[in-house]
N, C-alpha and C. Protein backbone atom coordinates (compact mmCIF):
# COMPACT_ATOMS: atom_id res chain seq x y z
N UNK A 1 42.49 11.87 20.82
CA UNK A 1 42.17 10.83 19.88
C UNK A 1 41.58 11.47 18.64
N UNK A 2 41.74 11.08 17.41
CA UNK A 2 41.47 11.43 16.06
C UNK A 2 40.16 10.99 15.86
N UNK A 3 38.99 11.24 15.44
CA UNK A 3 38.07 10.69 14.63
C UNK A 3 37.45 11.05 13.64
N UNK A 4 37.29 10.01 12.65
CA UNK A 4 36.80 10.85 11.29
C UNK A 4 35.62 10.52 11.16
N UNK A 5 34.73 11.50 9.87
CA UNK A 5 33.37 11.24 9.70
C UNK A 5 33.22 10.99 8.05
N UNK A 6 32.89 10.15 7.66
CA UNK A 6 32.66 10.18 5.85
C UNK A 6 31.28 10.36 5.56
N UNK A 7 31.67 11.49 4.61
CA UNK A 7 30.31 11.94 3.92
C UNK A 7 30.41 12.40 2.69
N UNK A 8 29.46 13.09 2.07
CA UNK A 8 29.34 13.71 0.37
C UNK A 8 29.19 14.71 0.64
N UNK A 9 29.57 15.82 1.68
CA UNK A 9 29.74 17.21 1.94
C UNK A 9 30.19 17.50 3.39
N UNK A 10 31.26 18.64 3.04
CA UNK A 10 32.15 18.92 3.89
C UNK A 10 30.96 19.73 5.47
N UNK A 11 30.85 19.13 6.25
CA UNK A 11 30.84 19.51 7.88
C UNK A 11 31.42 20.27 8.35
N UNK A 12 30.81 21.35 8.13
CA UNK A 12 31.17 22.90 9.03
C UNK A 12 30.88 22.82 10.42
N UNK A 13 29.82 22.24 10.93
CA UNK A 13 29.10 21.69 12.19
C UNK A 13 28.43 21.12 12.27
N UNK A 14 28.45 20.04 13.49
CA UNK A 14 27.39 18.75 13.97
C UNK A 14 26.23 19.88 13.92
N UNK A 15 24.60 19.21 13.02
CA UNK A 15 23.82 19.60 13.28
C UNK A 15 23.21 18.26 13.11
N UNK A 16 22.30 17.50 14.48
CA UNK A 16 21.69 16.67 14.86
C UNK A 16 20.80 16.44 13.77
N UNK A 17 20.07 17.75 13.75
CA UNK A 17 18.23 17.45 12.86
C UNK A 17 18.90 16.89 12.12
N UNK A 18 19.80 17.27 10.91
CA UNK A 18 20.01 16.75 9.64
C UNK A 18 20.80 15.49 9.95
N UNK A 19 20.36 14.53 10.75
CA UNK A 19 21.20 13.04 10.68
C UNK A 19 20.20 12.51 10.65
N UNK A 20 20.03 11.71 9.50
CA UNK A 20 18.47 10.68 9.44
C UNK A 20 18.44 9.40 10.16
N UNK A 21 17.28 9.82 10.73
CA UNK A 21 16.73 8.69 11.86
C UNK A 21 16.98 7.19 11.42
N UNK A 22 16.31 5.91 12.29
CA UNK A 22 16.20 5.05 11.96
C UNK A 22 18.14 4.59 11.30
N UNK A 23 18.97 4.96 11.74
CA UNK A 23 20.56 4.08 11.66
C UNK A 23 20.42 2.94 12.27
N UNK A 24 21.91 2.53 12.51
CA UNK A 24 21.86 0.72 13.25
C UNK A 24 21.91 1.36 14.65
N UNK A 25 21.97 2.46 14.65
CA UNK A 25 22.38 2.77 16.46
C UNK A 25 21.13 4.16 16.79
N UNK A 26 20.39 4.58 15.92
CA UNK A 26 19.34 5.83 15.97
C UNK A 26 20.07 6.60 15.59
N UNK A 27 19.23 7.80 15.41
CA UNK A 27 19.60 9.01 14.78
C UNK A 27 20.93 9.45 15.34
N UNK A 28 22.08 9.72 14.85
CA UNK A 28 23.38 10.51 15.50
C UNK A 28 24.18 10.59 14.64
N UNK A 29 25.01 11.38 15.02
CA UNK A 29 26.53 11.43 13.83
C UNK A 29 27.44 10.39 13.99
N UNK A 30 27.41 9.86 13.36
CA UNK A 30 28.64 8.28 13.37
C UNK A 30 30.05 8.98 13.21
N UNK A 31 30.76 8.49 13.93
CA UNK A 31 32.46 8.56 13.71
C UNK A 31 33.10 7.35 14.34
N UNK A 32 34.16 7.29 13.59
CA UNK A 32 35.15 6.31 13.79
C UNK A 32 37.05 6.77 13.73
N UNK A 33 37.47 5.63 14.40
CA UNK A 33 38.78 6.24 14.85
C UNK A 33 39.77 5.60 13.88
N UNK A 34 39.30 5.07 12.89
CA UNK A 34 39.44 4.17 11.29
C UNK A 34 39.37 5.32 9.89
N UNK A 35 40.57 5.88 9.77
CA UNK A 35 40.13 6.46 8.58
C UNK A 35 39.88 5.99 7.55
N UNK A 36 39.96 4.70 7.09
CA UNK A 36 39.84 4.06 6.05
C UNK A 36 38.19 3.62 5.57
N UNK A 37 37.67 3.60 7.21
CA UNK A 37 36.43 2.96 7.10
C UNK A 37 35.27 4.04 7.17
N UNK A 38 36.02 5.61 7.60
CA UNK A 38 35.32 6.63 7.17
C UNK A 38 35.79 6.87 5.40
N UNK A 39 36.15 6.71 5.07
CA UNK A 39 36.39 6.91 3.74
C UNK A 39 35.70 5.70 2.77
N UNK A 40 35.19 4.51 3.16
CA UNK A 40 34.45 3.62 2.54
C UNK A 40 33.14 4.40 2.64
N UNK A 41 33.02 5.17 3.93
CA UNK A 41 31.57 5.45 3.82
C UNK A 41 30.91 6.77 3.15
N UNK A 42 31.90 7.15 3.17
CA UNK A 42 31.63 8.57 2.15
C UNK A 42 32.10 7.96 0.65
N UNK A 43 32.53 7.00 0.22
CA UNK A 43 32.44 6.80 -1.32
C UNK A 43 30.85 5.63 -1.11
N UNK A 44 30.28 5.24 -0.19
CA UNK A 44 29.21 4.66 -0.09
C UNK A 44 28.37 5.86 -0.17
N UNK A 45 28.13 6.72 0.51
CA UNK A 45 27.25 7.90 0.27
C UNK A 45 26.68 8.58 -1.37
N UNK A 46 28.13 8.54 -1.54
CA UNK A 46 28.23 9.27 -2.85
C UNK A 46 27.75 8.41 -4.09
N UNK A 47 27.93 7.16 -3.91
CA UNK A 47 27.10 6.76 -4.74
C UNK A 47 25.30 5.99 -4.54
N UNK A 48 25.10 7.07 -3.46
CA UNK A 48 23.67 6.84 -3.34
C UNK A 48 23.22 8.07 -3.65
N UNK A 49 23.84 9.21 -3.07
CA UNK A 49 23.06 10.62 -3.31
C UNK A 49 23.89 11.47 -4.02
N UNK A 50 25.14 11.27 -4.61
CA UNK A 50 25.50 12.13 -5.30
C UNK A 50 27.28 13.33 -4.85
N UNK A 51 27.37 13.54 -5.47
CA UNK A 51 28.68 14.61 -5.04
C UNK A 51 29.83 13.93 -4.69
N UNK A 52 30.42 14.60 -4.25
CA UNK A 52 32.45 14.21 -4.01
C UNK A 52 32.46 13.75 -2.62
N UNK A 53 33.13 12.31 -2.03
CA UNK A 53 33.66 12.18 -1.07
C UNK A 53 34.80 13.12 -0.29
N UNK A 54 34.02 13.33 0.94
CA UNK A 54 34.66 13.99 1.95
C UNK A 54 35.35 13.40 3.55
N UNK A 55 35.97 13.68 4.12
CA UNK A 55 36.41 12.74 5.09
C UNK A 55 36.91 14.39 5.91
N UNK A 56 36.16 14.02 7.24
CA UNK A 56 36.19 14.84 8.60
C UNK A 56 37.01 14.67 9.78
N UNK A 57 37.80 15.30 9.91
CA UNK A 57 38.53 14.82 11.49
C UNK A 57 38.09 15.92 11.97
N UNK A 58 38.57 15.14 13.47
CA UNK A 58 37.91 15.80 14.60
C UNK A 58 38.79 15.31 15.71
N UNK A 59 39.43 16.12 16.36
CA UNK A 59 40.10 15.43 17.70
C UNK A 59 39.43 15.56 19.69
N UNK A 60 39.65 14.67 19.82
CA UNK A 60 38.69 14.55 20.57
C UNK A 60 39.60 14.72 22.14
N UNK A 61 39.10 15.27 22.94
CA UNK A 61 39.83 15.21 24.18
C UNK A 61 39.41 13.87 25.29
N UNK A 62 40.19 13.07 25.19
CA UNK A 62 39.73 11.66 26.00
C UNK A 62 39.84 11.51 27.73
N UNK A 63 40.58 12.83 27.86
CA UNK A 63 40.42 13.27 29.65
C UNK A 63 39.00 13.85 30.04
N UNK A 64 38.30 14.12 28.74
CA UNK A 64 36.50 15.20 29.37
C UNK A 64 35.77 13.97 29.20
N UNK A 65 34.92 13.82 29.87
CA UNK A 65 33.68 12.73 30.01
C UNK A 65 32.66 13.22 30.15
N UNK A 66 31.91 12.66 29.27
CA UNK A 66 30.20 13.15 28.92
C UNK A 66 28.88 11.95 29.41
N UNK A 67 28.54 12.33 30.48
CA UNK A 67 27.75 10.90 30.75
C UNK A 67 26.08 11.26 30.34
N UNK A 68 25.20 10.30 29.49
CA UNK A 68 23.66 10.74 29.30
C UNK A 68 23.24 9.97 29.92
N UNK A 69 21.91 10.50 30.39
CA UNK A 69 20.82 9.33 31.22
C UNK A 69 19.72 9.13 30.05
């Protein structure tokens, strides 16, 4: 499965610290399987803090399962 991430700088790697707390869901890296709606959110970014919209894929393997307690 495809998922993208929109932002105002290109993602070399998930680094947690730098995702600011307090989101609709807590601190984490948001992605969606909507490129369109990652791309609203990186021209939303950009005109809060600045710089060029970027848009991230990432493919995801949907046979590995990750369970947290």
């Amino acid at each position: 499965m495809k998922v993208f991430h929109g932002s105002n700088i290109e993602i070399h790697s998930i680094d947690f610290s730098k995702c600011r707390p307090f989101k609709d869901f807590g601190q984490g890296f948001y992605l969606t399987s909507i490129k369109s709606q990652a791309e609203k959110m990186a021209n939303r970014v950009v005109r809060i803090y600045g710089g060029a919209p970027c848009i991230t894929a990432y493919e995801l393997n949907e046979n590995r399962r990750t369970y947290c307690k």
